[in-house]
PDB file of N, CA and C in Angstrom:
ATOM      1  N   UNK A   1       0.817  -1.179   0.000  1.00  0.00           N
ATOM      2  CA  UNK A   1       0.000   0.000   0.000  1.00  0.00           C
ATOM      3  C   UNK A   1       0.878   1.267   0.000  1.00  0.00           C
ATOM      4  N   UNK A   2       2.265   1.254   1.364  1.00  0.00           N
ATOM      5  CA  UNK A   2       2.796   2.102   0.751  1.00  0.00           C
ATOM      6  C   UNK A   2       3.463   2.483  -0.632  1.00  0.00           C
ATOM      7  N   UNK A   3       3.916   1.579  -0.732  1.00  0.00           N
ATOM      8  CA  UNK A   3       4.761   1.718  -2.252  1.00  0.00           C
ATOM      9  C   UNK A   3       3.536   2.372  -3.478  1.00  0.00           C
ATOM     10  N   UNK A   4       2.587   1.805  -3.735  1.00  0.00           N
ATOM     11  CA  UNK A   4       1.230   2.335  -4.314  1.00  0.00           C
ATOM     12  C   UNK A   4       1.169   4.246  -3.951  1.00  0.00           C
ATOM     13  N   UNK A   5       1.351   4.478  -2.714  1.00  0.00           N
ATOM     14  CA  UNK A   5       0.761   5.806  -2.506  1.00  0.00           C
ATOM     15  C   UNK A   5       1.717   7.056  -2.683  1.00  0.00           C
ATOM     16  N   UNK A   6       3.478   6.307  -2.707  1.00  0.00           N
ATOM     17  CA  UNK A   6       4.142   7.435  -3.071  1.00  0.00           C
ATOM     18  C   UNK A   6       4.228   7.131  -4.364  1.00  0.00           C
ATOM     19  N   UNK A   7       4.379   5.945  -5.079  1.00  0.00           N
ATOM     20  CA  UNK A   7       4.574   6.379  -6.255  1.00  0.00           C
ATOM     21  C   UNK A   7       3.274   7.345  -7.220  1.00  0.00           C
ATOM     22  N   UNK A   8       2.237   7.216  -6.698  1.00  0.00           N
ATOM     23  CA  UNK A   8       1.395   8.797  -6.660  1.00  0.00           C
ATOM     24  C   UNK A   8       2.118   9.988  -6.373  1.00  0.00           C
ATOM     25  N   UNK A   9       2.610   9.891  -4.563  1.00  0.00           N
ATOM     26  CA  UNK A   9       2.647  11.356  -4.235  1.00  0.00           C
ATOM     27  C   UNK A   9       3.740  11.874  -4.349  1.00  0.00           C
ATOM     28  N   UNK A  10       5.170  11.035  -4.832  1.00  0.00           N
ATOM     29  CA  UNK A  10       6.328  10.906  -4.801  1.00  0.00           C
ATOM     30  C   UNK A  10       7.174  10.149  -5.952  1.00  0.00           C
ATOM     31  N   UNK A  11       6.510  10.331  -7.084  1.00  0.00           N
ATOM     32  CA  UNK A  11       6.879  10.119  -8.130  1.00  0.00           C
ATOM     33  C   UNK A  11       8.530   9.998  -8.223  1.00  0.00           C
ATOM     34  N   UNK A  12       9.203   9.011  -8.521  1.00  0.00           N
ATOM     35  CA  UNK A  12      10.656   8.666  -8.803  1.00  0.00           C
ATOM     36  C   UNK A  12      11.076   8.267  -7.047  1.00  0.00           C
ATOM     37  N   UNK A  13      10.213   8.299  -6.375  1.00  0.00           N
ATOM     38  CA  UNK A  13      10.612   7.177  -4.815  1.00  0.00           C
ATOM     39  C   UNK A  13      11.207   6.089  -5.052  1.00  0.00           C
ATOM     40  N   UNK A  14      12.351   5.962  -4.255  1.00  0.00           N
ATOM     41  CA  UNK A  14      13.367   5.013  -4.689  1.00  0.00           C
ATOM     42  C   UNK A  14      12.740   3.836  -3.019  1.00  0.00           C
ATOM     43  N   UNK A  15      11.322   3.991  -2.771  1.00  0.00           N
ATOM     44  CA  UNK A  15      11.331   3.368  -1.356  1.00  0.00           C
ATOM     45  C   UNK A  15      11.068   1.346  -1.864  1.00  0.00           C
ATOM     46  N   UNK A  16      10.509   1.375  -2.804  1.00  0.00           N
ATOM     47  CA  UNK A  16      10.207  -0.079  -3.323  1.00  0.00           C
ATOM     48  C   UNK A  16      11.351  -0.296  -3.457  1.00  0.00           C
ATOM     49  N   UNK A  17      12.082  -0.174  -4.320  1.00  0.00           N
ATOM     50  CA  UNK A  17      13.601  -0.593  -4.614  1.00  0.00           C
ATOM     51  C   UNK A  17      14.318  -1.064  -3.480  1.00  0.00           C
ATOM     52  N   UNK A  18      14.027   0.218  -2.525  1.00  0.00           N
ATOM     53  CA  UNK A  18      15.341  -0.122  -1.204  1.00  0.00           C
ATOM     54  C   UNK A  18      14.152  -1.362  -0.506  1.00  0.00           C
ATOM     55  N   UNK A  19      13.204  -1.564  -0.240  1.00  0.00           N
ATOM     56  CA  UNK A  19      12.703  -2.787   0.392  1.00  0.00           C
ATOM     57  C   UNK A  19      13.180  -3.865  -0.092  1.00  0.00           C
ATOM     58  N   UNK A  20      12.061  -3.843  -1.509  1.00  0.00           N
ATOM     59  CA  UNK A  20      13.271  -4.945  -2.430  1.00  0.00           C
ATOM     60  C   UNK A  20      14.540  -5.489  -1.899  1.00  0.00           C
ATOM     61  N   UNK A  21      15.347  -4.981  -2.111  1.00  0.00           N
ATOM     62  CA  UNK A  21      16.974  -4.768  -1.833  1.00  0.00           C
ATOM     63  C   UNK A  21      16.968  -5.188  -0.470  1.00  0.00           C
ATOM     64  N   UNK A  22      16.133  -4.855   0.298  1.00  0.00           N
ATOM     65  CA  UNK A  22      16.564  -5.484   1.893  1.00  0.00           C
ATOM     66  C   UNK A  22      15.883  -6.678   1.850  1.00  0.00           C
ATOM     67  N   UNK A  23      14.694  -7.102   1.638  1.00  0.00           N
ATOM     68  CA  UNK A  23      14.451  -8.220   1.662  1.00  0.00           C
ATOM     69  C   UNK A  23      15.143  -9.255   0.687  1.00  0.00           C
ATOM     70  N   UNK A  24      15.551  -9.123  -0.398  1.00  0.00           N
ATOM     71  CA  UNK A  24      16.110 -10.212  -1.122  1.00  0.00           C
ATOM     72  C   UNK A  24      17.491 -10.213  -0.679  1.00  0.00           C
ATOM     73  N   UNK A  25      18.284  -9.394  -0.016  1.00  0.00           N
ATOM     74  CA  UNK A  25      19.778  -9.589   0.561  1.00  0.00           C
ATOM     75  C   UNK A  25      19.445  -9.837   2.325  1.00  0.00           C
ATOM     76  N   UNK A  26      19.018  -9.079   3.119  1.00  0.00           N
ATOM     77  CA  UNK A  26      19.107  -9.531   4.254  1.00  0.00           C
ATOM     78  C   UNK A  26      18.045 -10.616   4.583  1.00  0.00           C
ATOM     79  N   UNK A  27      16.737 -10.795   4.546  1.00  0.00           N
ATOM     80  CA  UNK A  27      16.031 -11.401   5.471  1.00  0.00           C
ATOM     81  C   UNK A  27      15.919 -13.013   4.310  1.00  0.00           C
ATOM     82  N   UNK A  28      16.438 -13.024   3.022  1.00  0.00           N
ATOM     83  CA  UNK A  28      16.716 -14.127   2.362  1.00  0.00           C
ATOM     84  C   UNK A  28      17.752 -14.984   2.904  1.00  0.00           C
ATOM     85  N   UNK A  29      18.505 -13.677   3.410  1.00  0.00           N
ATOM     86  CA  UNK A  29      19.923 -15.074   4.451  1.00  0.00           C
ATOM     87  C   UNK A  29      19.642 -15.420   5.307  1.00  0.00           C
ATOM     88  N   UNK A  30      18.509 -15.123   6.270  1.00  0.00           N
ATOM     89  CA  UNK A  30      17.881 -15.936   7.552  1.00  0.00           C
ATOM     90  C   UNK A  30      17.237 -17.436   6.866  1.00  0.00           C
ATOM     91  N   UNK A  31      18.055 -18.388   7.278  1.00  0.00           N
ATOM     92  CA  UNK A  31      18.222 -19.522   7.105  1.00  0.00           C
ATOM     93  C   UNK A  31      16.648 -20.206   8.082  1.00  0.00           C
ATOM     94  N   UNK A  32      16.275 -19.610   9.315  1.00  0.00           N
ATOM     95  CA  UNK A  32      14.890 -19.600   9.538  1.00  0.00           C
ATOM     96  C   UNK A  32      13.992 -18.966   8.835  1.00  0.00           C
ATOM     97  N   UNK A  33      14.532 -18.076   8.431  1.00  0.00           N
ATOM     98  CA  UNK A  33      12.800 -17.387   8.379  1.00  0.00           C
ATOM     99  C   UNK A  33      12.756 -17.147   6.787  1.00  0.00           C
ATOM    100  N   UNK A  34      11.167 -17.061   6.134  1.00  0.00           N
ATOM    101  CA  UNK A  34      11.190 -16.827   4.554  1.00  0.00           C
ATOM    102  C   UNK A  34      10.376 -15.720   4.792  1.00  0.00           C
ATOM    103  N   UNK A  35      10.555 -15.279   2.959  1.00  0.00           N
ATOM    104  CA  UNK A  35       9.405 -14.058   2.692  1.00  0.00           C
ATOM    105  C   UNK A  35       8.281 -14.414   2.691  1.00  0.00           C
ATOM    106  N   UNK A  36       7.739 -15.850   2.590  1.00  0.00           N
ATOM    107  CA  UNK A  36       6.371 -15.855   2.300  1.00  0.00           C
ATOM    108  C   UNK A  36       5.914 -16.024   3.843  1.00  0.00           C
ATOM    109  N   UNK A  37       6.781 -15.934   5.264  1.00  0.00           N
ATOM    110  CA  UNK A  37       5.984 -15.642   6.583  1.00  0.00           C
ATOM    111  C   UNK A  37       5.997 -14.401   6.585  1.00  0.00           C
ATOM    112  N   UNK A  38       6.628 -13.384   5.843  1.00  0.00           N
ATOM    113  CA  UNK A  38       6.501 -11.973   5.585  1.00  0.00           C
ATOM    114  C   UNK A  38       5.261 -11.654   4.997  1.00  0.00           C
ATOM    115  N   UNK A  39       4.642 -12.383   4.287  1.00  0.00           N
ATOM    116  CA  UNK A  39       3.507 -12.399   3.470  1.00  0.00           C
ATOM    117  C   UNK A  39       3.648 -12.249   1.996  1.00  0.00           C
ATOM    118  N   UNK A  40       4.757 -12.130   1.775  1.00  0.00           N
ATOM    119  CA  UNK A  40       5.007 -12.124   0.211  1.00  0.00           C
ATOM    120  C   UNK A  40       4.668 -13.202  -0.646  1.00  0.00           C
ATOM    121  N   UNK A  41       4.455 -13.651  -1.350  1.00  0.00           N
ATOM    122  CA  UNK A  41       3.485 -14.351  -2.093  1.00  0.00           C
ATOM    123  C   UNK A  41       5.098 -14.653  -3.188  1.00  0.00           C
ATOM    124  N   UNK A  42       4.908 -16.194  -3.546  1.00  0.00           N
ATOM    125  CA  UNK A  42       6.280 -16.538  -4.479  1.00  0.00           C
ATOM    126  C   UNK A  42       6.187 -15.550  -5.851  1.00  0.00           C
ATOM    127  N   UNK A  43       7.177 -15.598  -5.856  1.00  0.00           N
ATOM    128  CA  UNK A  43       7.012 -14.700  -7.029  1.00  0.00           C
ATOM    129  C   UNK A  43       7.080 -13.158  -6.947  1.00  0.00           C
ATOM    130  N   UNK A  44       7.075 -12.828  -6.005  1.00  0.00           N
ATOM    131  CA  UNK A  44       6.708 -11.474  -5.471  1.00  0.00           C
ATOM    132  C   UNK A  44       7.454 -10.188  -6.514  1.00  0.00           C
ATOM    133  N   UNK A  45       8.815 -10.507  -6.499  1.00  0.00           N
ATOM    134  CA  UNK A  45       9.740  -9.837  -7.253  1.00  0.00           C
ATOM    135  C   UNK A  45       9.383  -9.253  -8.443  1.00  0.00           C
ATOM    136  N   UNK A  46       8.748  -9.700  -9.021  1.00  0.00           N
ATOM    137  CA  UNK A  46       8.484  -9.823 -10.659  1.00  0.00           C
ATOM    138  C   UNK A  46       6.746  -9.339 -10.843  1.00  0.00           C
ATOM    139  N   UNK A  47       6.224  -9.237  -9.666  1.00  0.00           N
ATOM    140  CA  UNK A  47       5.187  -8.036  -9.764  1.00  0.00           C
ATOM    141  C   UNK A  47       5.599  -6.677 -10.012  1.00  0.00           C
ATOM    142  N   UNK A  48       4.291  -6.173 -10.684  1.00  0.00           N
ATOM    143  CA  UNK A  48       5.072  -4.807 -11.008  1.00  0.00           C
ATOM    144  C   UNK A  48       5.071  -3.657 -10.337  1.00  0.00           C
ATOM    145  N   UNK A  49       4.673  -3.283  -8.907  1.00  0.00           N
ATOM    146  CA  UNK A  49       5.167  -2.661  -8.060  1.00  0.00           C
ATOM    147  C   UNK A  49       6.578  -2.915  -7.475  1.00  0.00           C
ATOM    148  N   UNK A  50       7.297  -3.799  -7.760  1.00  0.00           N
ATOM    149  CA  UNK A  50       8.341  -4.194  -7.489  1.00  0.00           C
ATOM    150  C   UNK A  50       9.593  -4.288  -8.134  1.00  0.00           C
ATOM    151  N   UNK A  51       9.068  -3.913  -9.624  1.00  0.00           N
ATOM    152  CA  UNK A  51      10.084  -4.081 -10.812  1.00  0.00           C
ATOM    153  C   UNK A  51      10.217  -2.484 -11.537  1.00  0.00           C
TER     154      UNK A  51
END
């Protein structure tokens, strides 16, 4: 939802990117824990709020 509302109010927000970027480098190396208990759905990356 956020990512949705700046790229409205904040056109060229670099805030998706940097999530992105933290979740696929840091919380991908937790050897417990995945994105999809984050709620991310497989595939997530390659939606297009994300790309």
């Amino acid at each position: 939802m956020i990512g949705v509302l700046l790229r409205t109010t904040s056109p060229g927000s670099a805030w998706t990117h940097q999530v992105k970027e933290l979740v696929t480098t840091s919380f991908d190396q937790l050897s417990s824990r995945t994105t999809a208990e984050m709620g991310f759905p497989r595939g997530w990356e390659t939606l297009p709020l994300w790309t």
